[in-house]
N, C-alpha and C. Protein backbone atom coordinates (compact mmCIF):
# COMPACT_ATOMS: atom_id res chain seq x y z
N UNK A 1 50.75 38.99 -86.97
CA UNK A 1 50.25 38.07 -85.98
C UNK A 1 51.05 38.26 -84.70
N UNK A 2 50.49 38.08 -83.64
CA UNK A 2 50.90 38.31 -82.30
C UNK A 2 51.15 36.73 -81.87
N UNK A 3 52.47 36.72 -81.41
CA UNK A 3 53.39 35.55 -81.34
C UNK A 3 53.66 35.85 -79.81
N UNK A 4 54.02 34.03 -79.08
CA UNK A 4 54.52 34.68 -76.82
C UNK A 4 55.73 33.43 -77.25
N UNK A 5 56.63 34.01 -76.64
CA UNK A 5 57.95 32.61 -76.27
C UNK A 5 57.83 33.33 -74.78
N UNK A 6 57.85 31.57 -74.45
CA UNK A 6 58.46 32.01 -72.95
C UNK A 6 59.68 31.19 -72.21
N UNK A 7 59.96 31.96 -71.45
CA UNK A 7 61.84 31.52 -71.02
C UNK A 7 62.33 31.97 -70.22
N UNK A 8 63.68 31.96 -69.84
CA UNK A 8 64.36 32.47 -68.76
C UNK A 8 65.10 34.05 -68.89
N UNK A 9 64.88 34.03 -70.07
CA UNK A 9 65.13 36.10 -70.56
C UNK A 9 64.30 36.62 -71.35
N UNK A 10 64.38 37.67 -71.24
CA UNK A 10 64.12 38.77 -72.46
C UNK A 10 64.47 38.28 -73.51
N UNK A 11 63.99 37.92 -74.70
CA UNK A 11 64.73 37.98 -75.99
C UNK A 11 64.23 38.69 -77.11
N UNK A 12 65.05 39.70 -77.05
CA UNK A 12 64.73 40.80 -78.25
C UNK A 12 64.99 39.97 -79.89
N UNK A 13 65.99 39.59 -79.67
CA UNK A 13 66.89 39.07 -81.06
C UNK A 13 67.13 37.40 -81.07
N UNK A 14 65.99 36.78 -81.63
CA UNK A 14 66.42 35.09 -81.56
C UNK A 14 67.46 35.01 -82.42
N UNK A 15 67.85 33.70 -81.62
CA UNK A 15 68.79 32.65 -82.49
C UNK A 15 67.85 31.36 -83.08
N UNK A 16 67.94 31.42 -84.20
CA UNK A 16 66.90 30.27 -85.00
C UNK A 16 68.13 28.77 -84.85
N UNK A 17 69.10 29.13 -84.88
CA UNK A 17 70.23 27.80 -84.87
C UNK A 17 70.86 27.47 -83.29
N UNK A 18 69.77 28.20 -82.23
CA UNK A 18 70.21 27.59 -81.05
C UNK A 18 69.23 26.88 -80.40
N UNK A 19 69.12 25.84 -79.46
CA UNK A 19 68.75 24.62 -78.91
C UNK A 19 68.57 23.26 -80.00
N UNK A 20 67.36 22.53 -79.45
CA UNK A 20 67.40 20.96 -80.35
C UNK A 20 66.86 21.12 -81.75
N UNK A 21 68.02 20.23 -82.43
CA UNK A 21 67.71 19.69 -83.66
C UNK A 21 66.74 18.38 -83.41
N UNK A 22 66.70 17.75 -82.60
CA UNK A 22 65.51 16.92 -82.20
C UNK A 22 64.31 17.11 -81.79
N UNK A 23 63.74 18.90 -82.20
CA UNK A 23 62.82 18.81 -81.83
C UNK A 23 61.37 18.75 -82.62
N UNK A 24 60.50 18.90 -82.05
CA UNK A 24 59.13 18.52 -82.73
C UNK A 24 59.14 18.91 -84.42
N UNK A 25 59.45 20.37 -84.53
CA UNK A 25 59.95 21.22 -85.85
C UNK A 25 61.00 21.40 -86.58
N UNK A 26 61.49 20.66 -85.25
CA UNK A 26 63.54 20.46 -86.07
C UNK A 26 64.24 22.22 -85.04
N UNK A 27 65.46 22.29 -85.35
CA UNK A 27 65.95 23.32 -84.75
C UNK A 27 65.51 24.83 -85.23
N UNK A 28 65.26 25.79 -84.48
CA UNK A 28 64.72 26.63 -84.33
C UNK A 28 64.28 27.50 -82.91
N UNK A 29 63.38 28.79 -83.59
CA UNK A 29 63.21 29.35 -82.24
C UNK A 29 61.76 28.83 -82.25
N UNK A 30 60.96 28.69 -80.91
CA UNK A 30 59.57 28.27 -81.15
C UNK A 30 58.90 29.62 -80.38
N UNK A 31 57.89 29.37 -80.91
CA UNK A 31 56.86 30.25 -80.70
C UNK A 31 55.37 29.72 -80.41
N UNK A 32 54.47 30.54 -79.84
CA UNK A 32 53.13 30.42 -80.05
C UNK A 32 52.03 31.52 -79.85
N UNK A 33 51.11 31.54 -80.95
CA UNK A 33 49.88 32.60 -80.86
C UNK A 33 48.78 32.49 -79.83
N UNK A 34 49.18 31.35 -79.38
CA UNK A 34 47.98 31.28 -77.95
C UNK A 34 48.29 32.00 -76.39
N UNK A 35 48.06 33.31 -76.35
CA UNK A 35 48.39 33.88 -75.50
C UNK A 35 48.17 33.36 -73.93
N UNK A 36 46.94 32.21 -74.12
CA UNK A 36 46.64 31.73 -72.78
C UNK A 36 47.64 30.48 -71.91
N UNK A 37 47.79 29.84 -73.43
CA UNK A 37 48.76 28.72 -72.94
C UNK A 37 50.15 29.41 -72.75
N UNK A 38 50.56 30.13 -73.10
CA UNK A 38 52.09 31.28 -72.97
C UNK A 38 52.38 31.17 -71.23
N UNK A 39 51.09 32.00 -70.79
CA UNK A 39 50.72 32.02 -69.39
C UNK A 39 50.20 31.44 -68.26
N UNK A 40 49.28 30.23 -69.40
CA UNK A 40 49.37 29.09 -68.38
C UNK A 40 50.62 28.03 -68.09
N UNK A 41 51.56 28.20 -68.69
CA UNK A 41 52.72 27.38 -68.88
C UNK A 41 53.68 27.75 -68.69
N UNK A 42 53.92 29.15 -68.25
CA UNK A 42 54.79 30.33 -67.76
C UNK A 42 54.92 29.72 -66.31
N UNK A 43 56.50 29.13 -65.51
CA UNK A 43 56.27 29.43 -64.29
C UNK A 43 56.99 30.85 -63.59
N UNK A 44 56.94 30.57 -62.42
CA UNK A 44 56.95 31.95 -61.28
C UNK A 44 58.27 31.79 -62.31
N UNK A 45 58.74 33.25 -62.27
CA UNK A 45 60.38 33.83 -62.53
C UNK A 45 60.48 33.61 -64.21
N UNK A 46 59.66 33.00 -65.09
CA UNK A 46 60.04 33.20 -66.22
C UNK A 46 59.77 34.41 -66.80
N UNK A 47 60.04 34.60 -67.82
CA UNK A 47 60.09 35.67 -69.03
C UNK A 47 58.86 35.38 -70.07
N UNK A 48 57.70 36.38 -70.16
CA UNK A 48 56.99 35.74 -71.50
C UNK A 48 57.56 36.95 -72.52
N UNK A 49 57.88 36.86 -73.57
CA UNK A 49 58.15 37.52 -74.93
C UNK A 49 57.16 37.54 -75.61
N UNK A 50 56.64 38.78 -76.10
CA UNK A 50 55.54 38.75 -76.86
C UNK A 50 56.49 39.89 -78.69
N UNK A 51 55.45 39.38 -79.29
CA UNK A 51 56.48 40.03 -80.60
C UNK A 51 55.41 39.75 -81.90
N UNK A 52 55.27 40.34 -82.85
CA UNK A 52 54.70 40.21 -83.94
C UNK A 52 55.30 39.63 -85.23
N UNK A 53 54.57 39.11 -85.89
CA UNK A 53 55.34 38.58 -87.13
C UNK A 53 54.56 38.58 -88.47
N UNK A 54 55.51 39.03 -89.19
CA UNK A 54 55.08 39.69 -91.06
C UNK A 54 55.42 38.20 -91.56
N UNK A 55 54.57 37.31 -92.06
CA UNK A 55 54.85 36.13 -92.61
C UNK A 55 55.06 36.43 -94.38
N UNK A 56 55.06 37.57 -94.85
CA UNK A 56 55.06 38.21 -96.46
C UNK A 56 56.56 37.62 -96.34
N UNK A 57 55.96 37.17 -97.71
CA UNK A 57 57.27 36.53 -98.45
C UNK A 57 58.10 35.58 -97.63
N UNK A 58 57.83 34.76 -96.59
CA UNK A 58 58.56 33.68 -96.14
C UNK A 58 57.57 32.29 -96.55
N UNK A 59 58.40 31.69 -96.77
CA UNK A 59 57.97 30.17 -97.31
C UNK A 59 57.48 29.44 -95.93
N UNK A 60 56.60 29.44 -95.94
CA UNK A 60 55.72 28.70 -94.81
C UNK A 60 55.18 27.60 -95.09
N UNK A 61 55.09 26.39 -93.96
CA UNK A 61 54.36 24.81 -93.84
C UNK A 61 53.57 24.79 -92.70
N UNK A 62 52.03 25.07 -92.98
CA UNK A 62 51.34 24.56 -91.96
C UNK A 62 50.63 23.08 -91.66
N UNK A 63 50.91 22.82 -90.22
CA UNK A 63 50.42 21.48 -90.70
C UNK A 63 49.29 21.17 -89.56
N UNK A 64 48.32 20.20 -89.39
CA UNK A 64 46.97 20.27 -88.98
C UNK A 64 47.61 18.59 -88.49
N UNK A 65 46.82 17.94 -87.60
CA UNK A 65 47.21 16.60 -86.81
C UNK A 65 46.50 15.90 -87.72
N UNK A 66 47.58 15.56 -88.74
CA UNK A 66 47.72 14.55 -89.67
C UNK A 66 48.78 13.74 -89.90
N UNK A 67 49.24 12.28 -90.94
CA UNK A 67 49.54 11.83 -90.93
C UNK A 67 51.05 12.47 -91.39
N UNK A 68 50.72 13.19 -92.02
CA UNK A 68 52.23 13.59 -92.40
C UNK A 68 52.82 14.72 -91.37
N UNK A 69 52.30 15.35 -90.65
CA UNK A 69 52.50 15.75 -89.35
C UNK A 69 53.19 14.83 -88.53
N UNK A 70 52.63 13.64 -88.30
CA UNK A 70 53.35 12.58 -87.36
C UNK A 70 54.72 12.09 -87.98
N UNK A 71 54.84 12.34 -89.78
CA UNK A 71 55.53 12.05 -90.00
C UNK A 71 56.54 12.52 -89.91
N UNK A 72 56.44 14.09 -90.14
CA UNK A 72 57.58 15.16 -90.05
C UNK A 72 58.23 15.62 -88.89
N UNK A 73 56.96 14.90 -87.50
CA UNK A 73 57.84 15.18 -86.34
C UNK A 73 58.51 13.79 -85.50
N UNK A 74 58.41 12.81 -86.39
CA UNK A 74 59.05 11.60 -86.05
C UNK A 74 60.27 12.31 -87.05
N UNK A 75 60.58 12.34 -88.21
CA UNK A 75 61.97 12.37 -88.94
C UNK A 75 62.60 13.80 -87.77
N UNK A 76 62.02 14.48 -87.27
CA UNK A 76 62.60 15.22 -86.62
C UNK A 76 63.69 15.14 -85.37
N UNK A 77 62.70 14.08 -84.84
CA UNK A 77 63.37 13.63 -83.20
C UNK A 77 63.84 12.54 -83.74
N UNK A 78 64.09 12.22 -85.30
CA UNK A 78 66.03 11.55 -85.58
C UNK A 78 66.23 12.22 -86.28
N UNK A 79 66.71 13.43 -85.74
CA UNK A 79 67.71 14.67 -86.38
C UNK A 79 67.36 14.65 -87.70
N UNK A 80 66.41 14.52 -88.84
CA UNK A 80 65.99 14.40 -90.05
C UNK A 80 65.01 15.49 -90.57
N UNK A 81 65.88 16.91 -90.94
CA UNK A 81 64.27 17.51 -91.22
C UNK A 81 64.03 17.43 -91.97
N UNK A 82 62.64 16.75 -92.80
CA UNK A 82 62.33 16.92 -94.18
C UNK A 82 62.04 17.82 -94.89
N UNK A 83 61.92 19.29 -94.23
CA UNK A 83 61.89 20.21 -94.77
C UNK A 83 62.16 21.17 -94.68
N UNK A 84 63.57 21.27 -95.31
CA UNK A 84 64.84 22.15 -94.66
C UNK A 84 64.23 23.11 -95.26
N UNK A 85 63.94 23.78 -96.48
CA UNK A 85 63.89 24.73 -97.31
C UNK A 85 62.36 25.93 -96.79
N UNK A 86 61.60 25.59 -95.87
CA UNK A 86 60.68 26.28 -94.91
C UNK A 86 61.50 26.99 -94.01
N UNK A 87 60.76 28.33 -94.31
CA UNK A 87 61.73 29.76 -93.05
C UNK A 87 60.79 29.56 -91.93
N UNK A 88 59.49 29.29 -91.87
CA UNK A 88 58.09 29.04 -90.98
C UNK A 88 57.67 27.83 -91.12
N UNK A 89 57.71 27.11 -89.59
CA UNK A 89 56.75 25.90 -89.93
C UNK A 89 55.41 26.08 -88.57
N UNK A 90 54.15 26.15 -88.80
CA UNK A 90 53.43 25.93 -88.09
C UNK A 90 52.45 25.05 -88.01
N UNK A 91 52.40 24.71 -86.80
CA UNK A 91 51.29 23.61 -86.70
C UNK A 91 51.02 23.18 -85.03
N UNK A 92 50.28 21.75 -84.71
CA UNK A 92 50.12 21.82 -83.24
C UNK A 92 51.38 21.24 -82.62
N UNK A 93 51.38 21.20 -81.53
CA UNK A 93 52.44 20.98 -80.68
C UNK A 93 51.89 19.62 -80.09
N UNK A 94 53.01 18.26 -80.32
CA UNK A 94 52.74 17.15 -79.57
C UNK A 94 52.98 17.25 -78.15
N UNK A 95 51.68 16.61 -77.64
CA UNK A 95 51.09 16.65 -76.52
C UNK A 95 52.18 15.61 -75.42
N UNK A 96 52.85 14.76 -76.12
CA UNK A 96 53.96 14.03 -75.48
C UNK A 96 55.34 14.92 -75.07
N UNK A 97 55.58 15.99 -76.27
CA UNK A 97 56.43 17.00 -75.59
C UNK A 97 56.30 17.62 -73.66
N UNK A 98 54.96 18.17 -73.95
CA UNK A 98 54.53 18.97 -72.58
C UNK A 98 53.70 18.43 -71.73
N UNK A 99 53.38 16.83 -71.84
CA UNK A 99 52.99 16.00 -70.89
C UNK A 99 54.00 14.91 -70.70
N UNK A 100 54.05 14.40 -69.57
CA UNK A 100 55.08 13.26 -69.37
C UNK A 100 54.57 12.04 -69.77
N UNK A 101 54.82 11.76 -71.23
CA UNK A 101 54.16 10.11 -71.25
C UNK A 101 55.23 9.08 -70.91
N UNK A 102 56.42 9.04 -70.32
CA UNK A 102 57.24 8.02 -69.61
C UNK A 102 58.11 8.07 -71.23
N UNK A 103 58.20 8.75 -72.36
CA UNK A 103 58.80 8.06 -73.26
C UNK A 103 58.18 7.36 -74.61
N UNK A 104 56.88 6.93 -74.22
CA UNK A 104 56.04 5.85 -74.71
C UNK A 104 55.86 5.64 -76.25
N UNK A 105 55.71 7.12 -76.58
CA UNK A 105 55.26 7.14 -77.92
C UNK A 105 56.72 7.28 -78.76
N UNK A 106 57.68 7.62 -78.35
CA UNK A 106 58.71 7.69 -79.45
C UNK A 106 59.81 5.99 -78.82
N UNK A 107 58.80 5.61 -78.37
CA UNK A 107 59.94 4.31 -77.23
C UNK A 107 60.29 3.47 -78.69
N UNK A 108 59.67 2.94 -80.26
CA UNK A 108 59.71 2.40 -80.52
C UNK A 108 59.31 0.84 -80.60
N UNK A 109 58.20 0.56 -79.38
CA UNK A 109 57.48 -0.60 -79.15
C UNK A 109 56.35 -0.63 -80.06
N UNK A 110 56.06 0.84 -79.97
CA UNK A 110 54.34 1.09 -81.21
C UNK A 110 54.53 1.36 -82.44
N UNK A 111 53.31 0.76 -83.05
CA UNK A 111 53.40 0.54 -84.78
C UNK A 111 53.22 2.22 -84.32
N UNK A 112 53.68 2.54 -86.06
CA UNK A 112 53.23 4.20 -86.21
C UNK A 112 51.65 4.90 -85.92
N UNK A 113 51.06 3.93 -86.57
CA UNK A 113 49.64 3.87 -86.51
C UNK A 113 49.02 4.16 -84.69
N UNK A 114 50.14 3.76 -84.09
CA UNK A 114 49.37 3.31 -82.65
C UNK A 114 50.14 4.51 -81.74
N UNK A 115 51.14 5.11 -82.31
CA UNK A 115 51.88 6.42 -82.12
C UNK A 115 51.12 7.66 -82.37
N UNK A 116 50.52 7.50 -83.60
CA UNK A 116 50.10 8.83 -83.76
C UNK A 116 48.69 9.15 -83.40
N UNK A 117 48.00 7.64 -83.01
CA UNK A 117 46.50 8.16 -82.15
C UNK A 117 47.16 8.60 -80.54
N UNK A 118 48.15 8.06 -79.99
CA UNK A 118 48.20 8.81 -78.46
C UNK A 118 48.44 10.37 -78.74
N UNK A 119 49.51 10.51 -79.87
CA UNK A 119 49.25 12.04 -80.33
C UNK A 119 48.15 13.21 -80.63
N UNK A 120 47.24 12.16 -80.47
CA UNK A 120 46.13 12.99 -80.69
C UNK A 120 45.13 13.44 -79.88
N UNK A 121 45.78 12.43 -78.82
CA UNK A 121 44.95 12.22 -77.47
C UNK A 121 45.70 14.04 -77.28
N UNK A 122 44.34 14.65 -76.25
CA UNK A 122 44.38 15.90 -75.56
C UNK A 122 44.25 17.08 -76.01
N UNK A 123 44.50 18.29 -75.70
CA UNK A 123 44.18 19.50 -76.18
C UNK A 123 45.27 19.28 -77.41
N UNK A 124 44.98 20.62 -78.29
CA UNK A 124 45.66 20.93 -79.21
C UNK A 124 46.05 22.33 -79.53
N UNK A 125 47.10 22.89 -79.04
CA UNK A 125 47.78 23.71 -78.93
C UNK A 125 48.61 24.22 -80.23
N UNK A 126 49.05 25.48 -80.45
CA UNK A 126 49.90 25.41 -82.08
C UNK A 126 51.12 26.47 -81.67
N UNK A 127 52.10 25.72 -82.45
CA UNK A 127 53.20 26.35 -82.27
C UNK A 127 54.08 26.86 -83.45
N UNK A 128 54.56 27.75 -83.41
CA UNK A 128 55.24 28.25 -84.67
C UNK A 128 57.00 27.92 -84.66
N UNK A 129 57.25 27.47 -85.89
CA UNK A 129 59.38 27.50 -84.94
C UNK A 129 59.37 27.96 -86.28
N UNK A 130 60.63 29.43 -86.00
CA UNK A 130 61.44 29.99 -86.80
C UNK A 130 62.67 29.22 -87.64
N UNK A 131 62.40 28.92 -88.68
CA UNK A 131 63.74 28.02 -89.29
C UNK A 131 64.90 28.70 -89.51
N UNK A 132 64.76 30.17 -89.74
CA UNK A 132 65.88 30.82 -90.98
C UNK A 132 65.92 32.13 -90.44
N UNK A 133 67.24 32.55 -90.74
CA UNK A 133 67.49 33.85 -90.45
C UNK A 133 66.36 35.13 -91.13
N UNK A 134 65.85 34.96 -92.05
CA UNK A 134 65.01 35.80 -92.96
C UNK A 134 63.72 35.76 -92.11
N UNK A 135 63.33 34.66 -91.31
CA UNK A 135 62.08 34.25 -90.77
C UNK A 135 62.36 35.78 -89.55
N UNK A 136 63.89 35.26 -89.12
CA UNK A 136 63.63 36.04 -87.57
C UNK A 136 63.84 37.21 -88.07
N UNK A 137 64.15 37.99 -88.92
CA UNK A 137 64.32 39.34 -89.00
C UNK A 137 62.57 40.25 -89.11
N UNK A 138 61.79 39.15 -89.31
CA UNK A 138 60.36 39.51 -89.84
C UNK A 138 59.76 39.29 -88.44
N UNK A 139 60.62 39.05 -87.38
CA UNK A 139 59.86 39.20 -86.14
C UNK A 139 60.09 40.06 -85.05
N UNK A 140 59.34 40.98 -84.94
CA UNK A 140 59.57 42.51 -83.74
C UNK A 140 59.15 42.08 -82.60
N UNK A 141 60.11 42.90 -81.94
CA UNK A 141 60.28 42.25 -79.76
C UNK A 141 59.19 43.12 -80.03
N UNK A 142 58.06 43.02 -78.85
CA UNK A 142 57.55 44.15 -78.46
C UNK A 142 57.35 44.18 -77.26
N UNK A 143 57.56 43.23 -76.35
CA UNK A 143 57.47 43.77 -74.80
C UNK A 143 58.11 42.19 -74.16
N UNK A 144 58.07 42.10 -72.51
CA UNK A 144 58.89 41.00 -71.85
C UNK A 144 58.18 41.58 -71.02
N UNK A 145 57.33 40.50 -69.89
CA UNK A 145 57.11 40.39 -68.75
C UNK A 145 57.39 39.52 -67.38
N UNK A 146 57.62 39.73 -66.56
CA UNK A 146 58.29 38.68 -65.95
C UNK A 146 56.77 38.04 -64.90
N UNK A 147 56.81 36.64 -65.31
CA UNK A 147 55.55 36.15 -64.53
C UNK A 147 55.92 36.45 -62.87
N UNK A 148 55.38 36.34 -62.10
CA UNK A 148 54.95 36.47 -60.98
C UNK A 148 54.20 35.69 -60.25
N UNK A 149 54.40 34.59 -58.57
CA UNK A 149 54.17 34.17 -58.16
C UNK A 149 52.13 33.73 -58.34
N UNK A 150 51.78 34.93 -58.60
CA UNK A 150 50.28 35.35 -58.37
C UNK A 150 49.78 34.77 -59.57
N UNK A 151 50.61 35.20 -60.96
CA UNK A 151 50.27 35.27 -62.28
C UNK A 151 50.67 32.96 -62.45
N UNK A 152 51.18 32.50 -61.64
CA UNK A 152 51.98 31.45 -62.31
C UNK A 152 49.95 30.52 -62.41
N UNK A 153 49.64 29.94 -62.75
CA UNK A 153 48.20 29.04 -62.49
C UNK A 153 48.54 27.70 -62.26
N UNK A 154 49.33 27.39 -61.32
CA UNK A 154 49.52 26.15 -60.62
C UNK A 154 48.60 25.16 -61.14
N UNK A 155 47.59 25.26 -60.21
CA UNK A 155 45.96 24.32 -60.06
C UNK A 155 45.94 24.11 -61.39
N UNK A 156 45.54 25.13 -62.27
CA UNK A 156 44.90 25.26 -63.84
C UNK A 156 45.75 23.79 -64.64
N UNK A 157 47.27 24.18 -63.88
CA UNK A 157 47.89 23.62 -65.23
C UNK A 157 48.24 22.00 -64.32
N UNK A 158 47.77 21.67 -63.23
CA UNK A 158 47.82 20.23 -62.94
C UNK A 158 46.71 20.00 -63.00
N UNK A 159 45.27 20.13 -63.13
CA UNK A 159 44.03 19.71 -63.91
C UNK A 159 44.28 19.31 -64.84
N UNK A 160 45.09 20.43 -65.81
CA UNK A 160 44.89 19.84 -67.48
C UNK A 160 45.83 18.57 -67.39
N UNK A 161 47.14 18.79 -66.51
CA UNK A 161 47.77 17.46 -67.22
C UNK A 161 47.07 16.25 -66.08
N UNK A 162 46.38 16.23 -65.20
CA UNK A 162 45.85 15.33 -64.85
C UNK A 162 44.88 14.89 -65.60
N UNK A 163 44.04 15.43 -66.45
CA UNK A 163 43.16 15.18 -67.56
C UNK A 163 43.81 14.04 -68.55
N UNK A 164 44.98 14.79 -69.43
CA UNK A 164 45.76 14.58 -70.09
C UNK A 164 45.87 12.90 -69.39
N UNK A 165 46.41 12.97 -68.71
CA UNK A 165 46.50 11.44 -68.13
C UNK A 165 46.16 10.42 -67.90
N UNK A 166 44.78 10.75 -68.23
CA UNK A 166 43.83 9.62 -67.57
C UNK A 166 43.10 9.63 -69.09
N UNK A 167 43.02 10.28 -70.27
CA UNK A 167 42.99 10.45 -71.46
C UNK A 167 44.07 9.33 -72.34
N UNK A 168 45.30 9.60 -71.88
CA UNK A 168 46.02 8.68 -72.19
C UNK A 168 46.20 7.42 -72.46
N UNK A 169 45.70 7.49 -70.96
CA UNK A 169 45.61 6.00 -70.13
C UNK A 169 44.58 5.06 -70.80
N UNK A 170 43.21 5.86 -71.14
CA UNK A 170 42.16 5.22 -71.67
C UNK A 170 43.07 4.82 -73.13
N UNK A 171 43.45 5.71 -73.86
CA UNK A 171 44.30 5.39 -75.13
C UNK A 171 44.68 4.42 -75.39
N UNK A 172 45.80 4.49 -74.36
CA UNK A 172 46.51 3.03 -74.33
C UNK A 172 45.58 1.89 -74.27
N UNK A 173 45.01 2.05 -73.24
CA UNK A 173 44.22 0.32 -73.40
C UNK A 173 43.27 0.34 -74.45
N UNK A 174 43.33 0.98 -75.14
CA UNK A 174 42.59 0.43 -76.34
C UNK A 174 43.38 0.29 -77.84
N UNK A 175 44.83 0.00 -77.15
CA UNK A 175 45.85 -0.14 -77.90
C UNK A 175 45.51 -1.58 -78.33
């Protein structure tokens, strides 16, 4: 499978145990197979990494925007992974990560129930995070491009989150 990280370098060789343990998947390297969002979300001066990955023989969790999805990425963002023993976890990427909801949904004011429909509000995007050293050895660099002023899609990507917003918004009031 053809996998894009994008960032501020080249990275031939991840580190699966560097950045947040609070994040959506728990700590790891993240990834994604959607080559469009890579590049729509790429700005001017970043790095996209593109690289392939042999998922044979790694213990993989995919998960689909369900309840136990909401569940596994709430125990996450309190440092809790429930499922340490996964080298691959894939599934979609919350939409509160890469849109600004002020906080809202992890604020703790909303029942769970009322958390995980704003989660559902908007596109649905999927992301892969590397758990384990065995995961990243099964993943080959194969090229780094550096976006470019021309290449960045400004417009594209304040439509969607202006969408996103007013999507929200309806959400909420029918909280």
């Amino acid at each position: 499978m053809k996998l894009y990280h994008t960032g501020p370098l080249e990275i031939r060789q991840p580190d699966v145990h560097h950045g947040r343990k609070n994040a959506d998947f728990g700590q790891g390297f993240y990834l994604t197979p959607d080559q469009d969002f890579t590049w729509r979300w790429a700005s001017y001066g970043a790095v996209v990494n593109e690289y392939e990955m042999d998922l044979t023989g790694l213990l993989v969790h995919q998960f689909t925007r369900t309840e136990e999805w909401f569940q596994y990425i709430f125990h996450n963002r309190h440092g809790k992974d429930s499922l340490p023993d996964f080298d691959v976890i894939i599934g979609p990427i919350a939409n509160d990560t890469i849109f600004d909801t002020m906080g809202i949904i992890t604020s703790g004011f909303l029942e769970p129930q009322e958390a995980l429909q704003l989660l559902l509000v908007g596109p649905e995007y999927t992301q892969i995070a590397l758990k384990t050293e065995k995961a990243a050895t099964q993943l080959q660099w194969l090229s780094a491009t550096e976006v470019t002023q021309a290449e960045a899609p400004a417009a594209a990507l304040a439509a969607e989150k202006e969408e996103y917003q007013q999507l929200f918004a309806q959400a909420m009031e029918l909280l």
